[in-house]
N, C-alpha and C. Protein backbone atom coordinates (compact mmCIF):
# COMPACT_ATOMS: atom_id res chain seq x y z
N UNK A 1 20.46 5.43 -54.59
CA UNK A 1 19.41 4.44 -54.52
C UNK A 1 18.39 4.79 -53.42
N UNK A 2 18.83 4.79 -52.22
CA UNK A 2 18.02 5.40 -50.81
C UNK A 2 17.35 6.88 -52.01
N UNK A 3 17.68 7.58 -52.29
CA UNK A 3 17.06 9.10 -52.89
C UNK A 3 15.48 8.65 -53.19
N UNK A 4 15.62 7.26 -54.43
CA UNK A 4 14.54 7.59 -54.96
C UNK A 4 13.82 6.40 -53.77
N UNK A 5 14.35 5.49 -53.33
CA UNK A 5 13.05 4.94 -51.99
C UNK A 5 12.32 5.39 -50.82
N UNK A 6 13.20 6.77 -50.72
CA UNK A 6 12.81 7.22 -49.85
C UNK A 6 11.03 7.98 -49.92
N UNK A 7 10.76 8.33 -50.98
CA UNK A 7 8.74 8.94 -51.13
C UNK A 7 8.19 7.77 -51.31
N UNK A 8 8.71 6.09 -51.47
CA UNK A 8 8.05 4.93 -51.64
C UNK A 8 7.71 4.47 -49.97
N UNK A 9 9.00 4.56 -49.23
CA UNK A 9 8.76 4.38 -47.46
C UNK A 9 7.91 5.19 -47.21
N UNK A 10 8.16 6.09 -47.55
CA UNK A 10 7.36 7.57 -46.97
C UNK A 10 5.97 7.13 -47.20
N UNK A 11 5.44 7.19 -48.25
CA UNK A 11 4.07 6.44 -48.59
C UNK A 11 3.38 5.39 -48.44
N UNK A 12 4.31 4.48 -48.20
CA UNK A 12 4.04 3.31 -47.64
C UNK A 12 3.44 3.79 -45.87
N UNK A 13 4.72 3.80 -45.53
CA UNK A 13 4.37 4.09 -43.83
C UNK A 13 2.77 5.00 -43.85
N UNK A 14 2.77 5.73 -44.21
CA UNK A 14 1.94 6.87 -44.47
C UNK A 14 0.47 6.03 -44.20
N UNK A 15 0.31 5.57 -45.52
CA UNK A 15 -0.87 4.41 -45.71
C UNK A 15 -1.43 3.18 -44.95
N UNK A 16 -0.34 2.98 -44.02
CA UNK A 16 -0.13 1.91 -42.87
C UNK A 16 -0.89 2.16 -41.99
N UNK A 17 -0.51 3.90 -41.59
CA UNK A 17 -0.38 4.18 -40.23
C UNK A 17 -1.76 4.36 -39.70
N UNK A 18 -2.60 3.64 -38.64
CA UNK A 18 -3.86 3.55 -38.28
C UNK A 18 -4.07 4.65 -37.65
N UNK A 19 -5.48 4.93 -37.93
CA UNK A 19 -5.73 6.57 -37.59
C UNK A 19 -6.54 6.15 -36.49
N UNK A 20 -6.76 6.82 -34.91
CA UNK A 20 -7.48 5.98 -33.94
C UNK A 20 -7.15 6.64 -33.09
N UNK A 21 -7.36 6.15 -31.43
CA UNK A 21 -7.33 6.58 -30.44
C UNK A 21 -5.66 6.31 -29.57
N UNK A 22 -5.14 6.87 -29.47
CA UNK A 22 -3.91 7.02 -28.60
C UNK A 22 -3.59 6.12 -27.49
N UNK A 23 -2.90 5.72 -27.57
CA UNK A 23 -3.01 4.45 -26.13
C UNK A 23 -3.16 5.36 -24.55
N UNK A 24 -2.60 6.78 -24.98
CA UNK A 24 -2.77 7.33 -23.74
C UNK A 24 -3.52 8.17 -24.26
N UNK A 25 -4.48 8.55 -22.88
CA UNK A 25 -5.46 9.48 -22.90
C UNK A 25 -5.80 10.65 -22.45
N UNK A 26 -5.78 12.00 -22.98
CA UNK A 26 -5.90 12.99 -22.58
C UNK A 26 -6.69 13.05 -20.60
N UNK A 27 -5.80 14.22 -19.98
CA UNK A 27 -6.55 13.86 -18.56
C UNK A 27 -7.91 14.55 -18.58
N UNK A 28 -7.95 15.10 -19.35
CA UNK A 28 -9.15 15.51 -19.34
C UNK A 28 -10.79 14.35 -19.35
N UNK A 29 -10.09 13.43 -20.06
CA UNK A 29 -10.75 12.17 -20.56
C UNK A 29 -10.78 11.18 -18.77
N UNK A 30 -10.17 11.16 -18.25
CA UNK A 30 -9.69 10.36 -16.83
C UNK A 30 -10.48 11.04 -16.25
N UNK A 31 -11.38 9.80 -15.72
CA UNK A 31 -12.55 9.97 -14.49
C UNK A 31 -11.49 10.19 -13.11
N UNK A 32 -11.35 11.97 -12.68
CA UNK A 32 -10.44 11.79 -11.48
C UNK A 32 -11.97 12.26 -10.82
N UNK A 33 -12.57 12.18 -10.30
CA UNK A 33 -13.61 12.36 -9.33
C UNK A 33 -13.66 11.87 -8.14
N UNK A 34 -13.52 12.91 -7.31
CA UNK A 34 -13.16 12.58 -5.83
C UNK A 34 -14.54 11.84 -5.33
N UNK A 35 -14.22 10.73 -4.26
CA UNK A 35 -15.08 10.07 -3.78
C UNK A 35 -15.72 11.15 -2.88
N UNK A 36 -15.03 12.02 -2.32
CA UNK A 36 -15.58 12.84 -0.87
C UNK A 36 -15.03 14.04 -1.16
N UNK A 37 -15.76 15.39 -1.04
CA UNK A 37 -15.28 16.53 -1.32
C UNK A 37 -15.10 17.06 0.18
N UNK A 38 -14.43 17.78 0.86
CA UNK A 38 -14.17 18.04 2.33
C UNK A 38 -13.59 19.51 1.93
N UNK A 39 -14.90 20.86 2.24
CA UNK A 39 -14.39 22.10 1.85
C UNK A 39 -13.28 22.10 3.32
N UNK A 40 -11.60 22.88 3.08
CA UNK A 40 -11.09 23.32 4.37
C UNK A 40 -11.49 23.91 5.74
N UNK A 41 -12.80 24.85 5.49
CA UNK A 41 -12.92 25.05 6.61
C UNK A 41 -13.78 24.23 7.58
N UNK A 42 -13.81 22.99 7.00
CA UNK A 42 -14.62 21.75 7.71
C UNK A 42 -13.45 21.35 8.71
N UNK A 43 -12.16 21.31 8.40
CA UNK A 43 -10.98 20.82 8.69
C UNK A 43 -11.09 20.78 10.12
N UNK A 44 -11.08 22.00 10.62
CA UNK A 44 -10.82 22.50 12.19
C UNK A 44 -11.83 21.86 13.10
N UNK A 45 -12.68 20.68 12.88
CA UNK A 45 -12.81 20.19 14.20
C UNK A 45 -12.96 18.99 13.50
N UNK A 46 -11.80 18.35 12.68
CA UNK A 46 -11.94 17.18 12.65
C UNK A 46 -10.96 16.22 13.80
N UNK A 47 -11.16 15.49 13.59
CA UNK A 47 -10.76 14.61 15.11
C UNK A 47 -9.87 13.44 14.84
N UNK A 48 -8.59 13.59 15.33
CA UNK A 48 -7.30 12.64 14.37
C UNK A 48 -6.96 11.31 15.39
N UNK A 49 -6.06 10.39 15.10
CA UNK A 49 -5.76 8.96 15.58
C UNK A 49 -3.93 9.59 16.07
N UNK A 50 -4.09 9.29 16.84
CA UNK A 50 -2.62 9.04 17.19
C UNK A 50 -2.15 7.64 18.11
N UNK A 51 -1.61 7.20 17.03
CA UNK A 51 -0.77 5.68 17.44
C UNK A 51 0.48 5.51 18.02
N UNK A 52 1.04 5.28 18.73
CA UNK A 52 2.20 5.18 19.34
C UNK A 52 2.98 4.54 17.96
N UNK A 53 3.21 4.13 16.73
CA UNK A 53 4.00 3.35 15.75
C UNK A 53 3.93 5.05 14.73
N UNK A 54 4.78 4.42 13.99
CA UNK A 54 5.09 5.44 13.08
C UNK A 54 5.03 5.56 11.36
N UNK A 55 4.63 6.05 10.94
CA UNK A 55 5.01 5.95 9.28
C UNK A 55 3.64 5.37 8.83
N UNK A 56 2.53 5.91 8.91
CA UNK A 56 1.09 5.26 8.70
C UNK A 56 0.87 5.32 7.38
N UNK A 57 1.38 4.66 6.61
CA UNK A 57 1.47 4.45 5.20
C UNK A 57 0.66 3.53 4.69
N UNK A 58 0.12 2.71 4.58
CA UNK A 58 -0.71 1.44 3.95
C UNK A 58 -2.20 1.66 4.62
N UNK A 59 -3.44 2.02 3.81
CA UNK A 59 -5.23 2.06 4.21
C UNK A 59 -5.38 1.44 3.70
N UNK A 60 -6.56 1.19 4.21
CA UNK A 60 -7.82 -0.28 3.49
C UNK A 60 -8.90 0.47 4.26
N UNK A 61 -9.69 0.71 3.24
CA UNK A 61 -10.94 1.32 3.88
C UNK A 61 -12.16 -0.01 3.49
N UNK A 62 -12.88 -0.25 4.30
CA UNK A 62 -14.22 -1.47 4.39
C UNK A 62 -15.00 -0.72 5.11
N UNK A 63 -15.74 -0.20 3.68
CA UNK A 63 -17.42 0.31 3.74
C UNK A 63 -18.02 0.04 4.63
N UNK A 64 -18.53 -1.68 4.09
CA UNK A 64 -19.50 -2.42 4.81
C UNK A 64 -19.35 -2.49 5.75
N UNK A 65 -18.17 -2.62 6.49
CA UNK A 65 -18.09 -2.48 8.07
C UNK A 65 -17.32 -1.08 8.91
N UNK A 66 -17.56 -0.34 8.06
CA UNK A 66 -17.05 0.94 8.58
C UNK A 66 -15.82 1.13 9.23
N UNK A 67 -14.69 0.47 8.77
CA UNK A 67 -13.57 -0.03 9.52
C UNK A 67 -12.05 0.96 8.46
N UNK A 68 -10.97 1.41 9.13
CA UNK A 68 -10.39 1.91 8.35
C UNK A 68 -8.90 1.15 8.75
N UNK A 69 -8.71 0.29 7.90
CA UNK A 69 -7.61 -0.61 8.86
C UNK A 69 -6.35 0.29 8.08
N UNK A 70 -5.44 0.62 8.95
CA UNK A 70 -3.66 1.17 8.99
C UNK A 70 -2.61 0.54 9.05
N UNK A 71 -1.80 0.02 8.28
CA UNK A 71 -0.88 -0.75 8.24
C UNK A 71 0.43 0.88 8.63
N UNK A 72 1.46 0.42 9.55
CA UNK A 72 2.30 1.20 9.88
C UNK A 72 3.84 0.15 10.47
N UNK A 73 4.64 1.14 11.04
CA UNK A 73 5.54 0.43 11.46
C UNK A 73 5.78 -0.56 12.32
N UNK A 74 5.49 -1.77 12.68
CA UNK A 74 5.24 -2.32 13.94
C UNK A 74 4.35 -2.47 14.08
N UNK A 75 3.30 -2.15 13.04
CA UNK A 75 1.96 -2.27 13.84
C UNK A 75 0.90 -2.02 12.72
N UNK A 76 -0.71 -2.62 13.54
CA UNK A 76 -1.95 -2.84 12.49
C UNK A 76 -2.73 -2.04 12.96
N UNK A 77 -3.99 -1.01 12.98
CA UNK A 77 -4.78 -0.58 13.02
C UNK A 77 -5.80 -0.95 13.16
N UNK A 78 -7.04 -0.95 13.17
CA UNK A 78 -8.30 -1.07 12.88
C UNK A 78 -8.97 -0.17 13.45
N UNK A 79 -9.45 1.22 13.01
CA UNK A 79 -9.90 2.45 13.49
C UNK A 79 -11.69 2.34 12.62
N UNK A 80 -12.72 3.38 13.78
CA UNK A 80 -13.78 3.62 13.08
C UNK A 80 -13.49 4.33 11.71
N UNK A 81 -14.11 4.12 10.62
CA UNK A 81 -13.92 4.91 9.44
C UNK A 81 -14.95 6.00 9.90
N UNK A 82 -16.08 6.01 11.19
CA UNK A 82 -16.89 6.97 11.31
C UNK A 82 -15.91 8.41 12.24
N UNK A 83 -15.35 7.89 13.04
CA UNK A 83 -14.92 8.45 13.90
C UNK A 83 -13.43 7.68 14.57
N UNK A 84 -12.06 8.37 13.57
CA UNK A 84 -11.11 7.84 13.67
C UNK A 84 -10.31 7.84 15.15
N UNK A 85 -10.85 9.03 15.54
CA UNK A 85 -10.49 9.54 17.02
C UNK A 85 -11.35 9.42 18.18
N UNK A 86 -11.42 8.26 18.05
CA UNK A 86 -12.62 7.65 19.28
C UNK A 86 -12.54 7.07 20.23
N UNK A 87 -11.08 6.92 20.03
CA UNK A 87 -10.22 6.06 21.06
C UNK A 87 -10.76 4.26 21.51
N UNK A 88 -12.11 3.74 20.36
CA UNK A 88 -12.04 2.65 20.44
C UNK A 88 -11.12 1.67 19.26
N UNK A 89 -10.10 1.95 19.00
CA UNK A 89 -9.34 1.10 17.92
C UNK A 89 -8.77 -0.01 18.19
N UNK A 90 -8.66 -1.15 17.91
CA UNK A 90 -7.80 -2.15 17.85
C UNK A 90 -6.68 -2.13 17.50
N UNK A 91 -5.78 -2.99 17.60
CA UNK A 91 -4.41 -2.26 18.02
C UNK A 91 -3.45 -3.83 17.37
N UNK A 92 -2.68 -4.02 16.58
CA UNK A 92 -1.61 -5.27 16.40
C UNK A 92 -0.11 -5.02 16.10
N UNK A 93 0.35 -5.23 17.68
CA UNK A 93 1.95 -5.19 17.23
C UNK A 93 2.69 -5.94 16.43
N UNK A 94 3.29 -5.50 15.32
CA UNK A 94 3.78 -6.81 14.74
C UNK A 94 5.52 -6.11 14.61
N UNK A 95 6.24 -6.88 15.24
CA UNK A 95 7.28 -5.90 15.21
C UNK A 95 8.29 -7.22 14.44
N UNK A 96 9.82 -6.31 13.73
CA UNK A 96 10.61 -7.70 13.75
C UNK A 96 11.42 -7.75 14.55
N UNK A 97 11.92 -9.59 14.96
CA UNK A 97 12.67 -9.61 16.37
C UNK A 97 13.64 -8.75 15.79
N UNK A 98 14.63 -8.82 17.35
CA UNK A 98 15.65 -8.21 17.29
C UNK A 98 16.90 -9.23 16.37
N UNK A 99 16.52 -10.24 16.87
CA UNK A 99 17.65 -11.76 15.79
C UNK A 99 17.57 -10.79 14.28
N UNK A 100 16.23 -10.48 13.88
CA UNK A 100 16.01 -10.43 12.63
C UNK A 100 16.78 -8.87 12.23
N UNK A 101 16.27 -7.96 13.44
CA UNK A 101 16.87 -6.34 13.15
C UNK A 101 18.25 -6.24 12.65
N UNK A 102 19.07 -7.32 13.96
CA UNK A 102 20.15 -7.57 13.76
C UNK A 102 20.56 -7.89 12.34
N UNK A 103 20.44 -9.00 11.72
CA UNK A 103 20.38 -9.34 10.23
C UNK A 103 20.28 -8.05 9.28
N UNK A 104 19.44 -7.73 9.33
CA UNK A 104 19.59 -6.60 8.44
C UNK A 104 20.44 -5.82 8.83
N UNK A 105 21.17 -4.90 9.90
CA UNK A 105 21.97 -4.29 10.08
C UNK A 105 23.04 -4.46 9.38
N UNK A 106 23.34 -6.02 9.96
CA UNK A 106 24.66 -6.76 9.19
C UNK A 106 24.65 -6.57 7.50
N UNK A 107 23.82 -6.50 7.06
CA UNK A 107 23.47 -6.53 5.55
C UNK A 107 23.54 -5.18 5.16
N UNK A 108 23.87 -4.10 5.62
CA UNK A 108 24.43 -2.86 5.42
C UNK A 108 23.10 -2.13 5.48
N UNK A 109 22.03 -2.32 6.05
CA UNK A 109 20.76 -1.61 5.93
C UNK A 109 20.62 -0.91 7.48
N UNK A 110 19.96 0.26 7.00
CA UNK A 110 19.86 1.36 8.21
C UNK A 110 18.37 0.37 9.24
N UNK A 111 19.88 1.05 10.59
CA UNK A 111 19.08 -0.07 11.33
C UNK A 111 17.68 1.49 12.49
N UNK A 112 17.84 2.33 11.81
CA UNK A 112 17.31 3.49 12.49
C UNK A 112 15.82 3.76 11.66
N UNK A 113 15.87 3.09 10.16
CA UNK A 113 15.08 3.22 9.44
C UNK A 113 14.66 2.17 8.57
N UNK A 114 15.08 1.01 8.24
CA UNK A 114 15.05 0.46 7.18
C UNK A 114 14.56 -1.03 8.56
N UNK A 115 15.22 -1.75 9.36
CA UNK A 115 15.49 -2.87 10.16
C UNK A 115 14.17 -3.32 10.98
N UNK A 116 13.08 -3.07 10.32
CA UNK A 116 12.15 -2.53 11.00
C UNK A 116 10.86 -3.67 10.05
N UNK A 117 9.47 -4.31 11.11
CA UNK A 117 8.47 -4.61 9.86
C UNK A 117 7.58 -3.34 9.83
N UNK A 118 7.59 -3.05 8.32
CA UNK A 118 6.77 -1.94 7.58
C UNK A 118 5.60 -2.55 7.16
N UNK A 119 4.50 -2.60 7.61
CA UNK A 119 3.61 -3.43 6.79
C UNK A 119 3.14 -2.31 6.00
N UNK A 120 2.46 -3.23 4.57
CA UNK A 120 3.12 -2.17 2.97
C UNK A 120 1.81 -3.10 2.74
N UNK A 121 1.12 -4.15 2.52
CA UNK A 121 0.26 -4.82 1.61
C UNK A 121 -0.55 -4.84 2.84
N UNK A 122 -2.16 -4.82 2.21
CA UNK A 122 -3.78 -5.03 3.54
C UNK A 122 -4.67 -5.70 2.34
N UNK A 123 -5.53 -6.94 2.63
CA UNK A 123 -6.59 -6.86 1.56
C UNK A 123 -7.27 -8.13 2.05
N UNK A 124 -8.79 -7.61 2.05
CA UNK A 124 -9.43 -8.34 2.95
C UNK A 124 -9.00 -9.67 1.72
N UNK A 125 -8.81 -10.89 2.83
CA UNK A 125 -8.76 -12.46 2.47
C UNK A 125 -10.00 -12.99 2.05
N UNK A 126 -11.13 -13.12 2.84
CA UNK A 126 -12.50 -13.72 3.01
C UNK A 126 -13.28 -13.03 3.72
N UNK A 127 -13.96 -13.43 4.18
CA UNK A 127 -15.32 -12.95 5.06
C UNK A 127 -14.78 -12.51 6.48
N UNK A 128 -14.18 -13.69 6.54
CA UNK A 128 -13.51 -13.60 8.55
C UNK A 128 -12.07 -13.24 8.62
N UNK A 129 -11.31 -13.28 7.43
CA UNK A 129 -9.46 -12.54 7.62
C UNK A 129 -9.19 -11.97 6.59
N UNK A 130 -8.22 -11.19 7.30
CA UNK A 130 -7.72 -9.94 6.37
C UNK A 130 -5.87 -10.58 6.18
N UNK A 131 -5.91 -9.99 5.13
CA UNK A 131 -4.59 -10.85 4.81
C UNK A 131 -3.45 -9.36 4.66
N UNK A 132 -2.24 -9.75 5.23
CA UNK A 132 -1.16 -8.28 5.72
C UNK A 132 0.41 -9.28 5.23
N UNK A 133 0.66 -7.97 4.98
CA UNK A 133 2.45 -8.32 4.20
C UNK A 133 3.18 -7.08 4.86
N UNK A 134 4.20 -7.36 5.87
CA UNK A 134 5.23 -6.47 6.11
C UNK A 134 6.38 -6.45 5.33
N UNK A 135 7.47 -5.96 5.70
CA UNK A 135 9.10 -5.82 5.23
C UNK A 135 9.85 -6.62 5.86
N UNK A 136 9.24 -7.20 7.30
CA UNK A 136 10.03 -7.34 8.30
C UNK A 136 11.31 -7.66 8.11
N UNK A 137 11.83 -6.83 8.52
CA UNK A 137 13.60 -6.28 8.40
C UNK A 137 13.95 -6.85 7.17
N UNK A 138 13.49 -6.60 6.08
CA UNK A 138 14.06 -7.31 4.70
C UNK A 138 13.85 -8.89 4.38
N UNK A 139 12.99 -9.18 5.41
CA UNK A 139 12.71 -10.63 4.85
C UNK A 139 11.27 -10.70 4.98
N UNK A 140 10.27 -10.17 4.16
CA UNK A 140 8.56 -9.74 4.08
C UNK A 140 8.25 -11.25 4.38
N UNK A 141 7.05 -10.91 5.08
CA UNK A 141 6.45 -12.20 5.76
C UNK A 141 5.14 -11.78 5.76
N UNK A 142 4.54 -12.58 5.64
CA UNK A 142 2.49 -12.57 5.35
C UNK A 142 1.69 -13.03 6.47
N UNK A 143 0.54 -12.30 6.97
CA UNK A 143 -0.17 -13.54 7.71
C UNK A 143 -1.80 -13.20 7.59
N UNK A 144 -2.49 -14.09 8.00
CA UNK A 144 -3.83 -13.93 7.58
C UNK A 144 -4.40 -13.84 8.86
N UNK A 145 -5.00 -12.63 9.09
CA UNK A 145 -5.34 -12.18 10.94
C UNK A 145 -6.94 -12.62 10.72
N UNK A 146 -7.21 -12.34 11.43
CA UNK A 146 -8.73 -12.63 11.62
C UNK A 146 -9.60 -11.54 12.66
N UNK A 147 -10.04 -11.36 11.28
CA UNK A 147 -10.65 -9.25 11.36
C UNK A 147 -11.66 -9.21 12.29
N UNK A 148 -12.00 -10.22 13.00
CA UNK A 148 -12.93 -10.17 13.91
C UNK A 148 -12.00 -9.97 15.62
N UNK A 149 -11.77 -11.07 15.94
CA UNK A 149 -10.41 -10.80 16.83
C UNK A 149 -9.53 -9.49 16.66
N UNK A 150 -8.94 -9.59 15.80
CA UNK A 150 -7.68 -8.80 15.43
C UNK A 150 -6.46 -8.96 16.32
N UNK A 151 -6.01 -10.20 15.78
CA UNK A 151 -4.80 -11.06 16.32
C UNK A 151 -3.83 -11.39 15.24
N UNK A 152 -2.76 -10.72 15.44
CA UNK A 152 -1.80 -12.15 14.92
C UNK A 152 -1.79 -13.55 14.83
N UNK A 153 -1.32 -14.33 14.15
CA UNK A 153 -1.69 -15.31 14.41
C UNK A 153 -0.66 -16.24 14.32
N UNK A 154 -0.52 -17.46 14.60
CA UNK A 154 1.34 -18.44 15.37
C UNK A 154 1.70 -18.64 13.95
N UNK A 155 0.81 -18.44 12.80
CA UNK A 155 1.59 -19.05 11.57
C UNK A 155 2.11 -18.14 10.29
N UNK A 156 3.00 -18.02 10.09
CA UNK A 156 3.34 -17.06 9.03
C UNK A 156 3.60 -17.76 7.37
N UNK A 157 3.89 -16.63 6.48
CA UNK A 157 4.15 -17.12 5.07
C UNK A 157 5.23 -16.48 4.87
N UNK A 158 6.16 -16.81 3.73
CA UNK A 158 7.19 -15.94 3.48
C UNK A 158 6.32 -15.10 2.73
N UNK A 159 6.61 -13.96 1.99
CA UNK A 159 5.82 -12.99 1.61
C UNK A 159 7.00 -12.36 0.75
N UNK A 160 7.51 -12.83 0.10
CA UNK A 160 8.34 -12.41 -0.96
C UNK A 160 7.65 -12.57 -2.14
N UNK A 161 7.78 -12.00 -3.38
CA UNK A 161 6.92 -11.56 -4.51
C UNK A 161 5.61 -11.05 -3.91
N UNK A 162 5.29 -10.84 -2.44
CA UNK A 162 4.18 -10.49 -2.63
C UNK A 162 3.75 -8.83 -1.69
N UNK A 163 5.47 -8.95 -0.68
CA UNK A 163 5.63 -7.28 -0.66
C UNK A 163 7.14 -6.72 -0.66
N UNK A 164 7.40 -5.66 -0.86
CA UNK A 164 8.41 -5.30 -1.30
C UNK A 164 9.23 -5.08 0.21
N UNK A 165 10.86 -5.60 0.33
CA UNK A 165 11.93 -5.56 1.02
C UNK A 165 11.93 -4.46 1.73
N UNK A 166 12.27 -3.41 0.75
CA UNK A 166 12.67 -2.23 1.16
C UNK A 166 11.14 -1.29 1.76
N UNK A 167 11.58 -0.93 2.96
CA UNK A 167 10.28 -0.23 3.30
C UNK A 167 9.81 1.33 2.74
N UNK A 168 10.79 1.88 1.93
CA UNK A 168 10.75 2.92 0.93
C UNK A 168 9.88 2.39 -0.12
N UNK A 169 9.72 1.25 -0.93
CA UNK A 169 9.04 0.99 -1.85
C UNK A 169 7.71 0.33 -2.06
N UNK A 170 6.68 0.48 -2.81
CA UNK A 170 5.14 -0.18 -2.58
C UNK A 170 4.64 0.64 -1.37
C-alpha cells in the first residue's frame, strides 16, 4: 500500500514546498562592516586604561558624550572614548559584601572566581542615569547611577531576569 503512496506524498510535498528566501542568510548577504578600521601599525602608540579591578568585560560606548563606560569586577568605569588613557576617569566600586561572598562560597561556588559582583548589563536609563546589573556573588542586583555624578546610589533592585548569576555567562 505505502509502494503506490509513496510518488502521491512525493508530489504532493513537492507542490507545497515554497520556493523563497531561506530563513538564514548567506554571510555574504550580512552587513559585517566595521564601524572603525584601525590599520596595525597605528597600534604602537595607542594609549591604554589600566584599572586596579579585573575582567573588563561589559562597554557602552555614548557618542554624544564621548564617554566609554566599563563594567568590570567590582567596579564601573567611565573613561574618555577620546583618550582612554588620560588618567581623567571616574571610577565606581561596587563590590559584594563579604556576608554575601561568604554565601556563595557556601553554595559550592568558587570563591577565587565566581563570589564576586561582575557587572555584565550597562544601558543608558534616561538623560541623567545609566542603569547597571552585576552578579553580585550570585544574587544580581541593579541600580540606576547617575551618569553625571557617577555614584552608586543607597537603593538597589533585585536584578534577576535581568542579569545572569553566573559571571561566566552574558
Amino acid at each position: 500500500m505505502w509502494g503506490r503512496l509513496w510518488p502521491l506524498l512525493l508530489s504532493i510535498l513537492t507542490a507545497t514546498a515554497v520556493p523563497g528566501p531561506s530563513l538564514r542568510r548567506p554571510s555574504r548577504e550580512l552587513d559585517a562592516t566595521p564601524r572603525m578600521t584601525i590599520p596595525y601599525e597605528e597600534l604602537s602608540g595607542t594609549r591604554h586604561f589600566k584599572g586596579q579591578a579585573q575582567n573588563y568585560s561589559t562597554l557602552l560606548l555614548e557618542e554624544a558624550s564621548a564617554r566609554l563606560l566599563v563594567g568590570a569586577r567590582g567596579a564601573l568605569f567611565s573613561l574618555s572614548a577620546n583618550d582612554i588613557g588620560d588618567g581623567a576617569h571616574k571610577e565606581i566600586h561596587w563590590e559584594a559584601s563579604p556576608e554575601m561572598q561568604s554565601k556563595c562560597h557556601q553554595k559550592g561556588k568558587n570563591n577565587q572566581t565566581e563570589c564576586f559582583n561582575h557587572v555584565r548589563f550597562l544601558q543608558r536609563l534616561n538623560s541623567t542615569h545609566l542603569y547597571a546589573c552585576g552578579t553580585h556573588a550570585f544574587q544580581p542586583l541593579c541600580a540606576a547611577i547617575d551618569a553625571e555624578a557617577f555614584t552608586l546610589p543607597t537603593s538597589f533592585e533585585e536584578g534577576k531576569e535581568k542579569c545572569p548569576y553566573d559571571p561566566a555567562r552574558g
